[in-house]
C-alpha atoms as a PDB file:
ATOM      1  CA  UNK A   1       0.000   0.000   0.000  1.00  0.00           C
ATOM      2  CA  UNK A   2       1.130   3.353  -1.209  1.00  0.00           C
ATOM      3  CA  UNK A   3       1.796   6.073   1.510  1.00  0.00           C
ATOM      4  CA  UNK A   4      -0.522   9.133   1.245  1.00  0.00           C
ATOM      5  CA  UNK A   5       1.246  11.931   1.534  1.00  0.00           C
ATOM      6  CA  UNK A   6       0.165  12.806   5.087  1.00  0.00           C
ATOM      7  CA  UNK A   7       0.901   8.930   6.235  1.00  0.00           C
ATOM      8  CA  UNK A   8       4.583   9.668   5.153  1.00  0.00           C
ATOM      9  CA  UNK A   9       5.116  12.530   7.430  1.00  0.00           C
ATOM     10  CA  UNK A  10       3.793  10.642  10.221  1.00  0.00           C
ATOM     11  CA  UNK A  11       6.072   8.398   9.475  1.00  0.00           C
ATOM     12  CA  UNK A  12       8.872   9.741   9.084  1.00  0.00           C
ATOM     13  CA  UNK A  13       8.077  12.433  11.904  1.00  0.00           C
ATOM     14  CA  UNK A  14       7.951   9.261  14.423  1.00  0.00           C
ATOM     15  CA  UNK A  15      10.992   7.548  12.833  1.00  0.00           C
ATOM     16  CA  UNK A  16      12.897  10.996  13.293  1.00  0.00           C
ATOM     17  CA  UNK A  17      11.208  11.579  17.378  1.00  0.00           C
ATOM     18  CA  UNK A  18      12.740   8.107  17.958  1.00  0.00           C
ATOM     19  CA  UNK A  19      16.219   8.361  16.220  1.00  0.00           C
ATOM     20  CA  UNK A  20      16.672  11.427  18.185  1.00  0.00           C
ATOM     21  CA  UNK A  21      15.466   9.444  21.336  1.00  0.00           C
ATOM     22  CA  UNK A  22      18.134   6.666  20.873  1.00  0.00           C
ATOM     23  CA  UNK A  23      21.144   8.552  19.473  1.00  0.00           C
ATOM     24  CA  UNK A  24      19.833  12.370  20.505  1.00  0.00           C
ATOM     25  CA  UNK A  25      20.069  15.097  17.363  1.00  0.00           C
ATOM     26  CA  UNK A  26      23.774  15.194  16.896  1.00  0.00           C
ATOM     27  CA  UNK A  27      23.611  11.654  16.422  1.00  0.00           C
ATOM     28  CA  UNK A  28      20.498  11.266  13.644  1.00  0.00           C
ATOM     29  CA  UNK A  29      22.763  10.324  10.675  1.00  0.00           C
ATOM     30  CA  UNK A  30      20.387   9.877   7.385  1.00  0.00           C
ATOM     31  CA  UNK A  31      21.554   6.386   7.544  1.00  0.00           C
ATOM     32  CA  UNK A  32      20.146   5.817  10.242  1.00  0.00           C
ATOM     33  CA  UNK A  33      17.050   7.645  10.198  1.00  0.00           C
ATOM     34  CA  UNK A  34      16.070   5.406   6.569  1.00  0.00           C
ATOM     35  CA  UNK A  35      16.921   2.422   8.785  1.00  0.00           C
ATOM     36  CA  UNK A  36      13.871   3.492  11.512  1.00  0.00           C
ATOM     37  CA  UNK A  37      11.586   5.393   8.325  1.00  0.00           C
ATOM     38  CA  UNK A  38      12.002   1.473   6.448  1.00  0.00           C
ATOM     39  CA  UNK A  39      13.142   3.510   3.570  1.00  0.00           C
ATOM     40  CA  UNK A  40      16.453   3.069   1.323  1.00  0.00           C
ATOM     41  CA  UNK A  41      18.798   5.876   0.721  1.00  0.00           C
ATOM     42  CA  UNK A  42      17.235   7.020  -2.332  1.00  0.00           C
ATOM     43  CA  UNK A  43      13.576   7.058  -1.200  1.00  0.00           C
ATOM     44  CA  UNK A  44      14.692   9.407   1.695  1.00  0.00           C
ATOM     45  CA  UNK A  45      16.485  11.692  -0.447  1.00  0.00           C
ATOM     46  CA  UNK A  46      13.615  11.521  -2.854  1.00  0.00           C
ATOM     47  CA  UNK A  47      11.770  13.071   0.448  1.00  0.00           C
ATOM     48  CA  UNK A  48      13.684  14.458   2.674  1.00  0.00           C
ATOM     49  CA  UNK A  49      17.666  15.069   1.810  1.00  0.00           C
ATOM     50  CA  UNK A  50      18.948  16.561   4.676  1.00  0.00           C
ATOM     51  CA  UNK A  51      18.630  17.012   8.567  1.00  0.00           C
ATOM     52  CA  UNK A  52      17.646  20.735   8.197  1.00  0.00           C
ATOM     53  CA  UNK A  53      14.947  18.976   5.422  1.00  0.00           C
ATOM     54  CA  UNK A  54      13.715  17.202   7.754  1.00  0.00           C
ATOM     55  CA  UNK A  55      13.226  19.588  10.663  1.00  0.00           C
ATOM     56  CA  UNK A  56      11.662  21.548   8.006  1.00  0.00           C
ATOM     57  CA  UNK A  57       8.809  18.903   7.303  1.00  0.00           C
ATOM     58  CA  UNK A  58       8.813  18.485  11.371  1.00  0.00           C
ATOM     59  CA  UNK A  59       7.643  22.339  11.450  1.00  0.00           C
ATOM     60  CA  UNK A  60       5.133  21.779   8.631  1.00  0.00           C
ATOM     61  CA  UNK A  61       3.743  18.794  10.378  1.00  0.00           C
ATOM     62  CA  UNK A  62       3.225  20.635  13.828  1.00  0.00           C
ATOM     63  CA  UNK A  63       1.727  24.148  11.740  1.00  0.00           C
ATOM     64  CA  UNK A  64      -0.714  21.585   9.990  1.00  0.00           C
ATOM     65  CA  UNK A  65      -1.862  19.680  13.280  1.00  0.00           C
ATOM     66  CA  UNK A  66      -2.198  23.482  14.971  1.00  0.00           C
ATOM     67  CA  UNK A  67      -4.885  24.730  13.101  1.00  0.00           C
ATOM     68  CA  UNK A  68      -6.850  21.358  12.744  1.00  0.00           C
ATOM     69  CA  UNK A  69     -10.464  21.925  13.511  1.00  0.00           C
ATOM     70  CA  UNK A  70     -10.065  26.163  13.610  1.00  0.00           C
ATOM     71  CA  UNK A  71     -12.913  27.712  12.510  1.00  0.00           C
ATOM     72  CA  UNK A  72     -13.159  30.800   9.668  1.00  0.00           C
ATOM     73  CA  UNK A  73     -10.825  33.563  10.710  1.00  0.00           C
ATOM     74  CA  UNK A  74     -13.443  35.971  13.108  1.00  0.00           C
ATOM     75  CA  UNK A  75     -13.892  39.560  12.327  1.00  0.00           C
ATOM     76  CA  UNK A  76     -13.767  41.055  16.020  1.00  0.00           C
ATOM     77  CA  UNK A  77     -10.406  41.794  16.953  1.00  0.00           C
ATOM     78  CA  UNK A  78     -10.287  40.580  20.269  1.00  0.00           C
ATOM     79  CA  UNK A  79     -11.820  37.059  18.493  1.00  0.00           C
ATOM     80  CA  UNK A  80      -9.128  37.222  16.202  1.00  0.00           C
ATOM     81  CA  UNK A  81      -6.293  37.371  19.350  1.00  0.00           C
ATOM     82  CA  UNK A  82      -8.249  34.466  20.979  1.00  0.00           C
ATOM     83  CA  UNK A  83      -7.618  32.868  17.425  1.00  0.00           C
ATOM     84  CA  UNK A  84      -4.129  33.445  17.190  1.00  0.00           C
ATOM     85  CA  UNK A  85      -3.562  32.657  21.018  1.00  0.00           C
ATOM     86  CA  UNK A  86      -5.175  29.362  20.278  1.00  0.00           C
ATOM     87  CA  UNK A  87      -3.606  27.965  17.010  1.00  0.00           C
ATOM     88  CA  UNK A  88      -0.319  29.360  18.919  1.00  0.00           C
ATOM     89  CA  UNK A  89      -1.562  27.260  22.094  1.00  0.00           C
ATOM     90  CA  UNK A  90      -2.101  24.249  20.287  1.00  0.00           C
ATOM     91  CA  UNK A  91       1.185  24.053  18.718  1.00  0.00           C
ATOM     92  CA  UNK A  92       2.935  23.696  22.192  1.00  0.00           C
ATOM     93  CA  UNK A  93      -0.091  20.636  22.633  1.00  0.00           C
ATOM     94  CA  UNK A  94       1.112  19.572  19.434  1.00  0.00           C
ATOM     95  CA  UNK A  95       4.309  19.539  20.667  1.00  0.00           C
ATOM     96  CA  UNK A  96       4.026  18.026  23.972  1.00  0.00           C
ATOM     97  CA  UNK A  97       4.195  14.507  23.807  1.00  0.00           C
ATOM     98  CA  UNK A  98       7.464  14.550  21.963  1.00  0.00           C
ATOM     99  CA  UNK A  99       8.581  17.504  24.381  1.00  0.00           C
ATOM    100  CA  UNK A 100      11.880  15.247  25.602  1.00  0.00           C
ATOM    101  CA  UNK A 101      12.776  14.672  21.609  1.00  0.00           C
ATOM    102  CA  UNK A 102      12.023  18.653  20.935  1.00  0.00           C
ATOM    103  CA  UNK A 103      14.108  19.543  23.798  1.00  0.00           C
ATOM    104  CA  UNK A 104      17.592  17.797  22.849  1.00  0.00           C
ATOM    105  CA  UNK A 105      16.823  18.945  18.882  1.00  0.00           C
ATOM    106  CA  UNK A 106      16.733  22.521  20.334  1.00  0.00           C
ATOM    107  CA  UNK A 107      19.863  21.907  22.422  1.00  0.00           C
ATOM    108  CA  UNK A 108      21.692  20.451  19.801  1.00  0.00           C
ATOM    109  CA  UNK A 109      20.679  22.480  16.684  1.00  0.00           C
ATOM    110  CA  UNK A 110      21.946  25.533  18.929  1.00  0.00           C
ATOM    111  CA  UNK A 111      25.312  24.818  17.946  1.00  0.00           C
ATOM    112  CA  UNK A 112      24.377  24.074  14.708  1.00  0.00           C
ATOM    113  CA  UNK A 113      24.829  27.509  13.146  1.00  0.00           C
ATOM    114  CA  UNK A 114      24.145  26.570   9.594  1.00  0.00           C
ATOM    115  CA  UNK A 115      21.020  24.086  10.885  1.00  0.00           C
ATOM    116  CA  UNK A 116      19.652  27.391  12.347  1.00  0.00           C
ATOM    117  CA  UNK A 117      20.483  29.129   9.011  1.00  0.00           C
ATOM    118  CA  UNK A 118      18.419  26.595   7.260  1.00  0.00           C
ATOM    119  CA  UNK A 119      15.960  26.488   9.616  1.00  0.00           C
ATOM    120  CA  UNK A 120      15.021  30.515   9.344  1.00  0.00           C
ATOM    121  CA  UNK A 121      12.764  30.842   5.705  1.00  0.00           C
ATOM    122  CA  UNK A 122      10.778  27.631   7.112  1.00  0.00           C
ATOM    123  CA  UNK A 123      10.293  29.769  10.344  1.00  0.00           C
ATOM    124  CA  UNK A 124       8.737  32.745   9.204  1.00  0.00           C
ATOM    125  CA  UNK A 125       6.878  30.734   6.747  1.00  0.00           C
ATOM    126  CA  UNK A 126       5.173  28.862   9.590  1.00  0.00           C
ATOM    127  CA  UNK A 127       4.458  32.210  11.435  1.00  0.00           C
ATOM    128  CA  UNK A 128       3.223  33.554   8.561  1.00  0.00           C
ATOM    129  CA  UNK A 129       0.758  30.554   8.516  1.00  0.00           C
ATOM    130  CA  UNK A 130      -0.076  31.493  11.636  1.00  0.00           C
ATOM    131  CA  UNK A 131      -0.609  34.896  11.424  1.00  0.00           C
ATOM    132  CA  UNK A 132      -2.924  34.025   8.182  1.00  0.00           C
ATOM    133  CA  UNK A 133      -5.291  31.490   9.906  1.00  0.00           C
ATOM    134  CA  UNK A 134      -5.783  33.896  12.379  1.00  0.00           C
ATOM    135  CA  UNK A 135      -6.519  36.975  10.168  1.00  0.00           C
ATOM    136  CA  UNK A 136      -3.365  39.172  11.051  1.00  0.00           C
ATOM    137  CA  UNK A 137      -0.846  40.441   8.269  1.00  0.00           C
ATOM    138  CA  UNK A 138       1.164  37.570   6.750  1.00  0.00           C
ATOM    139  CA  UNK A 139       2.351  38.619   3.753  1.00  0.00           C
ATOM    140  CA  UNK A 140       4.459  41.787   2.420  1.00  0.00           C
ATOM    141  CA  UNK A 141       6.247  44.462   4.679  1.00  0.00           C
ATOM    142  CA  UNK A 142       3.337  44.033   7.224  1.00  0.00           C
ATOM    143  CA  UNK A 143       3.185  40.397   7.241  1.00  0.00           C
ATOM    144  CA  UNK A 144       6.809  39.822   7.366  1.00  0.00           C
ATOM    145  CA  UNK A 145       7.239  41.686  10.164  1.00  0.00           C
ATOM    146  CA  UNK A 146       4.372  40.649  11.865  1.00  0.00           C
ATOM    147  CA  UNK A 147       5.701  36.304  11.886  1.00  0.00           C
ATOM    148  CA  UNK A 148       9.528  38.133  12.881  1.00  0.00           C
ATOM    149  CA  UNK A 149       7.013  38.988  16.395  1.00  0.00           C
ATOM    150  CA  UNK A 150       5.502  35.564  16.529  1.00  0.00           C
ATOM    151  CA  UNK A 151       8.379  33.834  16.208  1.00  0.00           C
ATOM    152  CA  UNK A 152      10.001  36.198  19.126  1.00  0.00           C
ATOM    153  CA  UNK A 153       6.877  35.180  21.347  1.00  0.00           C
ATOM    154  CA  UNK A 154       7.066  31.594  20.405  1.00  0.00           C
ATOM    155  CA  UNK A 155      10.669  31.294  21.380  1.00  0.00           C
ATOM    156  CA  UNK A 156      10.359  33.178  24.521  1.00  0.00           C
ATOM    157  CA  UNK A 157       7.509  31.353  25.491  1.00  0.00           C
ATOM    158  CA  UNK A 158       9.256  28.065  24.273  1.00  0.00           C
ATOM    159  CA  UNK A 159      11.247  28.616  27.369  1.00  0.00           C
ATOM    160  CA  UNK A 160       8.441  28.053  29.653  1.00  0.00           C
ATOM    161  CA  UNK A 161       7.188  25.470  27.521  1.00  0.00           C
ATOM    162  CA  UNK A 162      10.072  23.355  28.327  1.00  0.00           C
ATOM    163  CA  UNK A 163       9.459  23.569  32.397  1.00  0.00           C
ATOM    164  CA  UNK A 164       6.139  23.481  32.710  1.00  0.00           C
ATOM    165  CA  UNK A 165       4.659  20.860  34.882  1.00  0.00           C
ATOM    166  CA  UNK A 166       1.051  22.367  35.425  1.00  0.00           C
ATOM    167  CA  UNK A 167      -1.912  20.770  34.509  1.00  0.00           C
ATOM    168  CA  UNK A 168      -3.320  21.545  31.057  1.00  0.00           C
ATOM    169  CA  UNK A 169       0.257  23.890  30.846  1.00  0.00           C
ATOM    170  CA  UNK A 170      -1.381  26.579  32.242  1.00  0.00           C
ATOM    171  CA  UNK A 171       1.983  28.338  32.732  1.00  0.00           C
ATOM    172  CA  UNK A 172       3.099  27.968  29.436  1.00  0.00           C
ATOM    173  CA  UNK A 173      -0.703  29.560  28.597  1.00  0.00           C
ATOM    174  CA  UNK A 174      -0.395  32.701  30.844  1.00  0.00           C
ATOM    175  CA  UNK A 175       3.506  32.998  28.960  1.00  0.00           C
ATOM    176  CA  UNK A 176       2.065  33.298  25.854  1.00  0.00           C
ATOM    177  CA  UNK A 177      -1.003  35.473  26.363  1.00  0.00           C
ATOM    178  CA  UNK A 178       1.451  37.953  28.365  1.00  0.00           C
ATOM    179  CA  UNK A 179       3.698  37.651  25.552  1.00  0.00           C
ATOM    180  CA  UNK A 180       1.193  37.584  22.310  1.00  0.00           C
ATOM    181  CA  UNK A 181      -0.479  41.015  24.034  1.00  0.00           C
ATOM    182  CA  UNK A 182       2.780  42.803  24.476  1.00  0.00           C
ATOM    183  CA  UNK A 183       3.820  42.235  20.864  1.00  0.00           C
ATOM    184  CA  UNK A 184       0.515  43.560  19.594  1.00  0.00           C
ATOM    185  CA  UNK A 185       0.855  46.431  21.839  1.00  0.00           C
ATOM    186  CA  UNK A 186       4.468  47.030  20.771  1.00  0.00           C
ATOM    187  CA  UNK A 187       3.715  46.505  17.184  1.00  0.00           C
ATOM    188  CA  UNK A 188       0.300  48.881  17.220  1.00  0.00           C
ATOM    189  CA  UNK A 189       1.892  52.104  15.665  1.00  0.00           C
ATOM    190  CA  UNK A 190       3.276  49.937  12.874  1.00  0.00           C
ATOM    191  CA  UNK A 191       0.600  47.787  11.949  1.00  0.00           C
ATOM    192  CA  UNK A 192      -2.654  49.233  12.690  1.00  0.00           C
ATOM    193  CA  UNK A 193      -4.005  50.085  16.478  1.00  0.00           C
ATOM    194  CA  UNK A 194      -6.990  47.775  15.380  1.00  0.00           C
ATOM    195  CA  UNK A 195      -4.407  44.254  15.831  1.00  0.00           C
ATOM    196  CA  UNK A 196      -4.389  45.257  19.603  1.00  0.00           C
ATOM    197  CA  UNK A 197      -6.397  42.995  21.543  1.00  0.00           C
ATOM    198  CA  UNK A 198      -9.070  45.189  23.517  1.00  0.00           C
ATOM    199  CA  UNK A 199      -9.297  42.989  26.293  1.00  0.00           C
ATOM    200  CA  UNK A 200      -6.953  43.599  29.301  1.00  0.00           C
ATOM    201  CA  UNK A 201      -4.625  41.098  29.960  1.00  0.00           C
ATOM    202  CA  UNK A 202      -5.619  38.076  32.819  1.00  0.00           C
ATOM    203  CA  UNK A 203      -3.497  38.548  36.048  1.00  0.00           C
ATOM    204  CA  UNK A 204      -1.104  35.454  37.044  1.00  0.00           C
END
């Protein structure tokens, strides 16, 4: 039976999770990670060439499984932050499971500096994913700008991400509203007053 293309980046996303569980990131060779996929060297290649390829189709996967079952983007502003907070919200769900795996990759890849370098056009295209399902500028000036922000909030927030042991993450959820409403705030005068949430923020 033929893969779909949706069955292949399940599979290969777990065959990747669990090569970087047995050998960690710095030790996911391409060899070995067509051993776990049950792919030959050429197949892979044919899908997935590199490392930085791969963390590419990782990011893809997670902005896909974000958005699943989000509704039309709203035309109230303060729906449209909920929106945003939420497809942002349920990428750290997305996430969590395989948060041991995502932790070394981020370890590792930080002394990776040409990983990061490839890493950076898949980044703002996933932000600007974001920012699109959620009805904020993604594209142009505007909309370049605006996934530069998300990113910043994602990888601040990230760092609670990685400690949190509340229920339901609720720490990691007060993080990222704190840090989704400041970015709005600070990026008002540039983008339009209207992108600022109305609502105040919830006290911690």
């Amino acid at each position: 039976m033929i893969d779909t293309p949706n069955d292949l980046t399940e599979r290969l996303t777990h065959a990747m999770l669990a090569c970087v569980r047995d050998h960690g990131w710095r030790g996911l060779t391409m060899e070995r990670f067509a051993t776990a996929a049950d792919l030959t060297p050429a197949e892979l290649y044919a899908v997935c060439p590199g490392r930085t390829e791969l963390l590419n189709m990782f990011a893809r996967h997670i902005d896909l499984a974000s958005v699943a079952g989000i509704g039309p983007v709203p035309d109230d502003p303060d729906a449209r932050f909920d929106q945003l907070l939420d497809i942002m919200m349920m990428r750290f769900e997305a996430l969590q499971p395989h948060r041991d795996s995502v932790a070394v990759i981020i370890q590792d890849v930080m002394r990776e500096p040409e990983t990061l370098l490839g890493l950076l056009p898949q980044s703002q295209r996933s932000f600007a994913f974001v920012a699109k399902m959620s009805g904020f500028p993604h594209d142009g000036v505007r909309g370049k700008v605006f996934a530069k922000a998300l990113s910043a909030v994602w990888l601040s927030t990230q760092r609670v991400w990685l400690r949190d042991e509340s229920a339901e993450l609720t720490e990691t959820m007060h993080a990222l509203d704190r840090n989704l409403r400041r970015a709005l705030e600070t990026l008002a005068p540039f983008l339009g007053r209207e992108l600022a949430p109305l609502k105040p923020a919830e006290e911690d």
